[in-house]
Protein backbone atom coordinates (compact mmCIF):
# COMPACT_ATOMS: atom_id res chain seq x y z
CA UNK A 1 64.64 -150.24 -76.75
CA UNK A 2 65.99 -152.63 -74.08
CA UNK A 3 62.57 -153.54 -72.61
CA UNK A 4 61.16 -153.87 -76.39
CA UNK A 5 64.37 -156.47 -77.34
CA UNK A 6 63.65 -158.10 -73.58
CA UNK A 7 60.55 -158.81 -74.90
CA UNK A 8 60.93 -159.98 -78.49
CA UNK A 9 63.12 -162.72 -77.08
CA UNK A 10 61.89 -163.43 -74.49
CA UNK A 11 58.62 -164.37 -77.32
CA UNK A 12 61.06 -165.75 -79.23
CA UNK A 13 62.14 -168.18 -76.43
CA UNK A 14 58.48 -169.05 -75.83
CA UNK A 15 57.84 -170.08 -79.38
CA UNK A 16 60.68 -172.32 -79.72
CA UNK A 17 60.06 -174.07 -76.56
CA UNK A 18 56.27 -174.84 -77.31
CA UNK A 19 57.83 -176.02 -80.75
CA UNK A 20 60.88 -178.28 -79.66
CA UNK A 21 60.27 -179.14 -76.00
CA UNK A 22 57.80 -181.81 -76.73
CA UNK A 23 59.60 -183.41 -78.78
CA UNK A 24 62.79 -183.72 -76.55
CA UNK A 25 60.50 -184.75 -74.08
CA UNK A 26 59.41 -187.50 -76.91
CA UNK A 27 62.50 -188.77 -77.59
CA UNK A 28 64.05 -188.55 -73.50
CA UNK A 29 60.49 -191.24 -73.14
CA UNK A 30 62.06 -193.45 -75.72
CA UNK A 31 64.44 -194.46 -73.12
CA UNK A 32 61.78 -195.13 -71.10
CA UNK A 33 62.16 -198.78 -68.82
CA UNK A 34 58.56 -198.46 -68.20
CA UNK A 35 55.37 -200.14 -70.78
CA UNK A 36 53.33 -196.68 -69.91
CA UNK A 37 54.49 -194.46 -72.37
CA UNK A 38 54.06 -191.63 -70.27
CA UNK A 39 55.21 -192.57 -67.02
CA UNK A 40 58.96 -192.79 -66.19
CA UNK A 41 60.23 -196.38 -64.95
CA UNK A 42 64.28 -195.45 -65.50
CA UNK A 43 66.63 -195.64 -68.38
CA UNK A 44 66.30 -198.19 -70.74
CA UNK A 45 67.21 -199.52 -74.46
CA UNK A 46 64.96 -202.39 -75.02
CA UNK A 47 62.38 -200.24 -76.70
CA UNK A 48 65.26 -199.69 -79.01
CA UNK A 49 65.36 -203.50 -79.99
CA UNK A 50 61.72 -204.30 -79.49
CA UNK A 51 61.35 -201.96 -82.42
CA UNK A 52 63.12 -203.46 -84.66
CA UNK A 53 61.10 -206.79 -84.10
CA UNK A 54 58.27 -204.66 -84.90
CA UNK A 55 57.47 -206.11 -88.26
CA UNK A 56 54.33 -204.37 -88.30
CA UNK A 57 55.91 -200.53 -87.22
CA UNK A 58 58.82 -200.96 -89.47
CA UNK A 59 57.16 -202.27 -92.62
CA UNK A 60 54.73 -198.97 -92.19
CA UNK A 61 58.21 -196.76 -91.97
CA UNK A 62 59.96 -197.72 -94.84
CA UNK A 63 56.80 -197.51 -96.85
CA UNK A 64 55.80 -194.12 -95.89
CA UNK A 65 59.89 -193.25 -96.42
CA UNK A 66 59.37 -194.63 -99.71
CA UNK A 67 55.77 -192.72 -100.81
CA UNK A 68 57.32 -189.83 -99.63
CA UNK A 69 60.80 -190.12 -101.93
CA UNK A 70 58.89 -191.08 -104.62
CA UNK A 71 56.21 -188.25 -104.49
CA UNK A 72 58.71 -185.67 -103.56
CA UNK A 73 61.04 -186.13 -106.18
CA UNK A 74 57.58 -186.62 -108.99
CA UNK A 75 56.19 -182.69 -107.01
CA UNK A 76 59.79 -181.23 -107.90
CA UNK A 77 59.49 -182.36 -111.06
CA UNK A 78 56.34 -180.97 -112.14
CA UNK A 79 55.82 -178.60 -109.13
CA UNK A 80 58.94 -176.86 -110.92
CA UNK A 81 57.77 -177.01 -114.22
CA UNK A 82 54.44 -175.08 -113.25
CA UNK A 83 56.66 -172.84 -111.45
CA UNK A 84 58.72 -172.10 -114.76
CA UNK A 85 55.46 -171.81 -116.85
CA UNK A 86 53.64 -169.20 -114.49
CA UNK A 87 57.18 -167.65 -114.22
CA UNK A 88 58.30 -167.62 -117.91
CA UNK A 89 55.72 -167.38 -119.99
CA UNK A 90 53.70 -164.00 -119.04
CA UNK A 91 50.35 -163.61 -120.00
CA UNK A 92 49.11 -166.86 -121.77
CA UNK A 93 45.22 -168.53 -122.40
CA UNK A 94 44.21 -169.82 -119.59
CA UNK A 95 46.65 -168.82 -116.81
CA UNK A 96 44.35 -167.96 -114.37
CA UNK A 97 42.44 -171.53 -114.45
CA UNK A 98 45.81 -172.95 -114.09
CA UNK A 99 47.73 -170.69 -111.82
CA UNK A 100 43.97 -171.11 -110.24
CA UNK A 101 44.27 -174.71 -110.07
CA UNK A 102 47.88 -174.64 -108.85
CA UNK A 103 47.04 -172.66 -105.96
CA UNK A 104 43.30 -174.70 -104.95
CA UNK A 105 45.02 -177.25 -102.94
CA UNK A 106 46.99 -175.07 -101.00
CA UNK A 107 43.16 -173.53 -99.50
CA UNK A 108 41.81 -176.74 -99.78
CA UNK A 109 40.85 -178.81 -96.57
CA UNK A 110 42.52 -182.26 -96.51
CA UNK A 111 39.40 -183.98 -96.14
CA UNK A 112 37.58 -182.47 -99.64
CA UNK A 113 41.11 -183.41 -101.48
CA UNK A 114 40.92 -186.80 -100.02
CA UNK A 115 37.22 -187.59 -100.43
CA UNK A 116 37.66 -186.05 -104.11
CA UNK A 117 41.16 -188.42 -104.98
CA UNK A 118 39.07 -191.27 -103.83
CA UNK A 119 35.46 -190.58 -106.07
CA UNK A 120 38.41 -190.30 -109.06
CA UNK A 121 40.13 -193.22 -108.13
CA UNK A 122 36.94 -195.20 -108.24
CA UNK A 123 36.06 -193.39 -111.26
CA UNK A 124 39.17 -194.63 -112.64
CA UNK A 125 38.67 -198.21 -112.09
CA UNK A 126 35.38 -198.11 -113.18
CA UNK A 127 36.36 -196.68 -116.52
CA UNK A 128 39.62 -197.95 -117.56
CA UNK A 129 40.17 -200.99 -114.68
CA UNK A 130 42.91 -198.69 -113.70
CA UNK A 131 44.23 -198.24 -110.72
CA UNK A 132 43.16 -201.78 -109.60
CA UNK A 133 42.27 -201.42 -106.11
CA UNK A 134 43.80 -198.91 -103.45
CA UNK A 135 46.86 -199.35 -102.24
CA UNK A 136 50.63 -197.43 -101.96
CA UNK A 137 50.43 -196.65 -105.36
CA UNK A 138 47.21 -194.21 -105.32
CA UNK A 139 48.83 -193.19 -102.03
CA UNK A 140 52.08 -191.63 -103.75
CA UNK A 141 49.88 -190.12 -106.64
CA UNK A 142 47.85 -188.03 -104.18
CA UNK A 143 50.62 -186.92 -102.24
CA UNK A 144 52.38 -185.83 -106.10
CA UNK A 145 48.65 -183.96 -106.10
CA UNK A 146 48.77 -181.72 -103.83
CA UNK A 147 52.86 -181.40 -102.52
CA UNK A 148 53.53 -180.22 -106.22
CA UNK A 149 51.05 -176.74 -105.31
CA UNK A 150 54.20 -176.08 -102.51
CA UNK A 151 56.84 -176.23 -104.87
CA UNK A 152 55.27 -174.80 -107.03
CA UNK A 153 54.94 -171.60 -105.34
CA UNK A 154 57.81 -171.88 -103.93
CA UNK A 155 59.84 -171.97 -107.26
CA UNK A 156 57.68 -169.34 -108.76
CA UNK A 157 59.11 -167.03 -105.81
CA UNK A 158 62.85 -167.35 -106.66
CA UNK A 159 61.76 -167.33 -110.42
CA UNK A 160 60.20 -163.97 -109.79
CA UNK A 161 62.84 -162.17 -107.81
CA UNK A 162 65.59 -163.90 -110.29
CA UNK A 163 67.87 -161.49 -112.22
CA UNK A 164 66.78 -162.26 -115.92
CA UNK A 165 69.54 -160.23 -117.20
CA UNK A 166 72.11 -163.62 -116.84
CA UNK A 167 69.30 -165.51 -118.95
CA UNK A 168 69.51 -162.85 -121.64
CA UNK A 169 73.37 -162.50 -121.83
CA UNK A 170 73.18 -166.34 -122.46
CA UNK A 171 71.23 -166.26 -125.06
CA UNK A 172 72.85 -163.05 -126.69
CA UNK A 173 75.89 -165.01 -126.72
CA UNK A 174 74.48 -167.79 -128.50
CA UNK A 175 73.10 -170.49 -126.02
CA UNK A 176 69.90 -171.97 -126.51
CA UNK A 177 67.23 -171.89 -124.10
CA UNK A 178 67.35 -175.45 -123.12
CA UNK A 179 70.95 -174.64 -122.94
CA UNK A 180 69.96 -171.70 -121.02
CA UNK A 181 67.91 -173.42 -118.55
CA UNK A 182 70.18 -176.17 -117.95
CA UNK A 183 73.34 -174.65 -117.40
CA UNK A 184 71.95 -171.19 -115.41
CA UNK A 185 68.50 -170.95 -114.39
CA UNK A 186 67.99 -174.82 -112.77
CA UNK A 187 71.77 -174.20 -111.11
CA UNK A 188 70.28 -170.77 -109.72
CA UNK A 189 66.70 -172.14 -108.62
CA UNK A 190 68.49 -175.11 -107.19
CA UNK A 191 68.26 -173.93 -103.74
CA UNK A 192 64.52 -173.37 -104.09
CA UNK A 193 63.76 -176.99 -105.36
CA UNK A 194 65.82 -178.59 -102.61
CA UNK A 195 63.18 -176.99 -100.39
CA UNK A 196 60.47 -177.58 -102.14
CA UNK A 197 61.49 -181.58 -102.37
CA UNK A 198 62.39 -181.08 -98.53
CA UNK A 199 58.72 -179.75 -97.63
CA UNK A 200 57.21 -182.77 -100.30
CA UNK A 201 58.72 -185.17 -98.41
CA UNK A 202 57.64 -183.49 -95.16
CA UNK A 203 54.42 -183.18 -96.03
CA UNK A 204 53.87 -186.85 -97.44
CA UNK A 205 55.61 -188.43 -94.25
CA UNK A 206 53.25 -186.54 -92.17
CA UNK A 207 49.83 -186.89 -94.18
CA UNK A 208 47.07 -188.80 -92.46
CA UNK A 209 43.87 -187.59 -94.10
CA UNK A 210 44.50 -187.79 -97.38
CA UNK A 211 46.17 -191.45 -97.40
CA UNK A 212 43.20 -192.53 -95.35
CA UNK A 213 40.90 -191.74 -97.87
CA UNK A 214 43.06 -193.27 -101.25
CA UNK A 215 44.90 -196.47 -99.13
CA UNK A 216 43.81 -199.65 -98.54
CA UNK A 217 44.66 -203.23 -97.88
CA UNK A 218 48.73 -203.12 -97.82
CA UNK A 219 48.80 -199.60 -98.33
CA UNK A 220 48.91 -198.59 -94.51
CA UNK A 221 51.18 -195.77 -93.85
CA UNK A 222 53.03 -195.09 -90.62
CA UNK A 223 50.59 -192.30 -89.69
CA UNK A 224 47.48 -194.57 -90.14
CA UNK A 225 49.24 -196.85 -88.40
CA UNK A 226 50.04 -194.45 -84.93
CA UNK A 227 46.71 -193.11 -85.59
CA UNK A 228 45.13 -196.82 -85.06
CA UNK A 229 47.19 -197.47 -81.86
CA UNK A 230 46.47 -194.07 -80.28
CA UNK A 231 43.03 -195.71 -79.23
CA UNK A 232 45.01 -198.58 -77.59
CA UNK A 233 47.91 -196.75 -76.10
CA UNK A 234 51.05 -195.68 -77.66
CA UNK A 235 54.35 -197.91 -76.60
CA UNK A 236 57.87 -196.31 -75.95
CA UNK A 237 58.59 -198.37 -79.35
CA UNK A 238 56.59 -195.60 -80.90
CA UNK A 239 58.59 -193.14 -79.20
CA UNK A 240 61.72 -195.06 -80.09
CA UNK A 241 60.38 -194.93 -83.65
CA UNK A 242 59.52 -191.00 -84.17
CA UNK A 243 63.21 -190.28 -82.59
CA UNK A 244 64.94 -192.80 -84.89
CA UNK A 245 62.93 -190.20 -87.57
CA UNK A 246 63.63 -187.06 -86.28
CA UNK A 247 66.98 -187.41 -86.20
CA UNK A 248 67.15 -188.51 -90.05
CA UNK A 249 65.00 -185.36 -90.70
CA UNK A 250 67.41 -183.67 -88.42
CA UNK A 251 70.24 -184.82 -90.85
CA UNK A 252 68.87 -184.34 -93.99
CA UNK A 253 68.09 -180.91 -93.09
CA UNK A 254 71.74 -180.03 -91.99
CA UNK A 255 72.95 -181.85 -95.19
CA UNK A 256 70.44 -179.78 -97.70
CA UNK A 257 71.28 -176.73 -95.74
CA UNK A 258 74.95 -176.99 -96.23
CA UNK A 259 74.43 -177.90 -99.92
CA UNK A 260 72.51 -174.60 -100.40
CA UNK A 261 75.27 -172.66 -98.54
CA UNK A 262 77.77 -174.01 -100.44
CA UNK A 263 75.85 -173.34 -103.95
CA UNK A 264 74.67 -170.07 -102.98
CA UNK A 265 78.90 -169.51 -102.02
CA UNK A 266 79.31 -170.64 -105.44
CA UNK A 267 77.20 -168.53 -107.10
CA UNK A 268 78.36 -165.17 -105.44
CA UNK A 269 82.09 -166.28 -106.80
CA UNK A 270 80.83 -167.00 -110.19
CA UNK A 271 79.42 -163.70 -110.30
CA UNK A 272 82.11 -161.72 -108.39
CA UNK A 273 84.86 -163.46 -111.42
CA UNK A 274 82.33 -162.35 -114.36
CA UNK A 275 82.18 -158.96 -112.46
CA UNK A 276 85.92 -159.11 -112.33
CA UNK A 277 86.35 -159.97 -115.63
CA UNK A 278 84.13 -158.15 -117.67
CA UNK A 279 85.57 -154.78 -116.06
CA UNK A 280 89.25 -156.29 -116.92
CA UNK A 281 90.66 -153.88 -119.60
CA UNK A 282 90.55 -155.83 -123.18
CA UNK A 283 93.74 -156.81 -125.08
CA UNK A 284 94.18 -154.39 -127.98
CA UNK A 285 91.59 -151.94 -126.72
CA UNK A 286 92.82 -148.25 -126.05
């Protein structure tokens, strides 16, 4: 048992390191003196405030921050609706073409659901003149594509292992079920949808393929952009850049996670006071 708990963490170890090392060895080159992003020339700042004369570098950050906000939030939307539909409503016409279609681009290789956005988007402006051209826009509705599969599934899961009994007892008291869903199951499920926005907005900051295939002129995201200088040579700025990221991440991780603590802490004390006092003894009862 010792050599067999020895071991497990000592696995453990290993796959954290190959995880987080290189990027602590990332952000310890942002502080790099030296124009070689790889080779050490002492401590230094100025990559720091190069970067933010970067015009280039910083317009391609706050417009992938901004696709990603905006096609998180629209793949929670309807990610959770889908969830609440292949939840909710049992067997139903067609549920295995959409449950079907909600799982494809979870299987599907980046470059099909790219080269596939793009024939439509073409299609599109053929057809109806609409969307006009390729840009941010068609960006942020093929990341709302395919990030709305993850939450999806992801809501689906905490639907499915949900106690329905609190949903019934609602309703048996007289709430209706837009009542219903408003005041218990989206409170309950909250956790779950923070995640899935959290893994949206992962997944759209980090997307290459896809926004290759639907962007064009003035729709160049920050990967594209990385991607394009990789050929050249990355500069500590870029180093400067991803750490300036990871620690937001970093942040808005800690911050989600302590909102879902605290909910989840909320949750257990609404239930522990219904607990309490539906086995209180009634006034008037014998």
């Amino acid at each position: 048992m010792q050599k067999r708990s020895v071991f497990i963490l000592s696995v453990l170890c290993f796959g954290f390191a190959f995880l987080y090392v290189p990027i602590l060895i990332m952000m310890a080159y942002s502080f790099n003196a030296s124009r070689l992003a790889t080779v050490w020339g002492g401590f230094s700042t100025e990559w720091y405030g190069k970067l933010l004369q970067n015009d280039q570098v910083i317009d391609a950050a706050l417009l992938s921050l901004r696709i990603a906000v905006v096609s998180a939030t629209f793949a929670t939307i309807l990610g959770t609706l889908a969830g609440l539909t292949l939840a909710r409503l049992g067997r139903f016409k067609g549920r295995t073409l959409f449950s079907g279609m909600i799982s494809a681009p979870l299987i599907m290789p980046d470059v099909i659901t790219g080269l596939s956005l793009l024939m439509l988007f073409v299609s599109l402006e053929t057809l109806i003149g609409w969307p006009s051209g390729r840009g941010a826009n068609t960006v942020t509705l093929a990341h709302i594509t395919f990030s709305m599969a993850y939450v999806a599934i992801i809501v689906q899961s905490r639907l499915t292992s949900m106690d329905q009994s609190v949903e019934e007892a609602a309703m048996d008291l007289g709430s209706t079920p837009l009542r219903v869903l408003w005041d218990i199951t989206l409170p309950i499920i909250a956790p779950a949808m923070i995640s899935g926005w959290l893994l949206a907005f992962t997944l759209s900051l980090d997307d290459l393929v896809i926004a290759s295939f639907t962007s064009g002129p003035g729709g160049t995201t920050l990967p594209m952009l990385i991607f394009s200088k990789v050929k050249l040579g990355v500069t500590p700025d870029i180093n400067a850049l991803a750490t300036i990221i990871v620690c937001i991440v970093t942040l808005g991780v800690v911050l989600a996670g302590i909102l879902m603590m605290r909910s989840e802490r909320q949750r257990q004390l609404d239930e522990q006071r219904a607990q309490a006092e539906a086995a209180a003894p009634q006034p008037g009862i014998a």
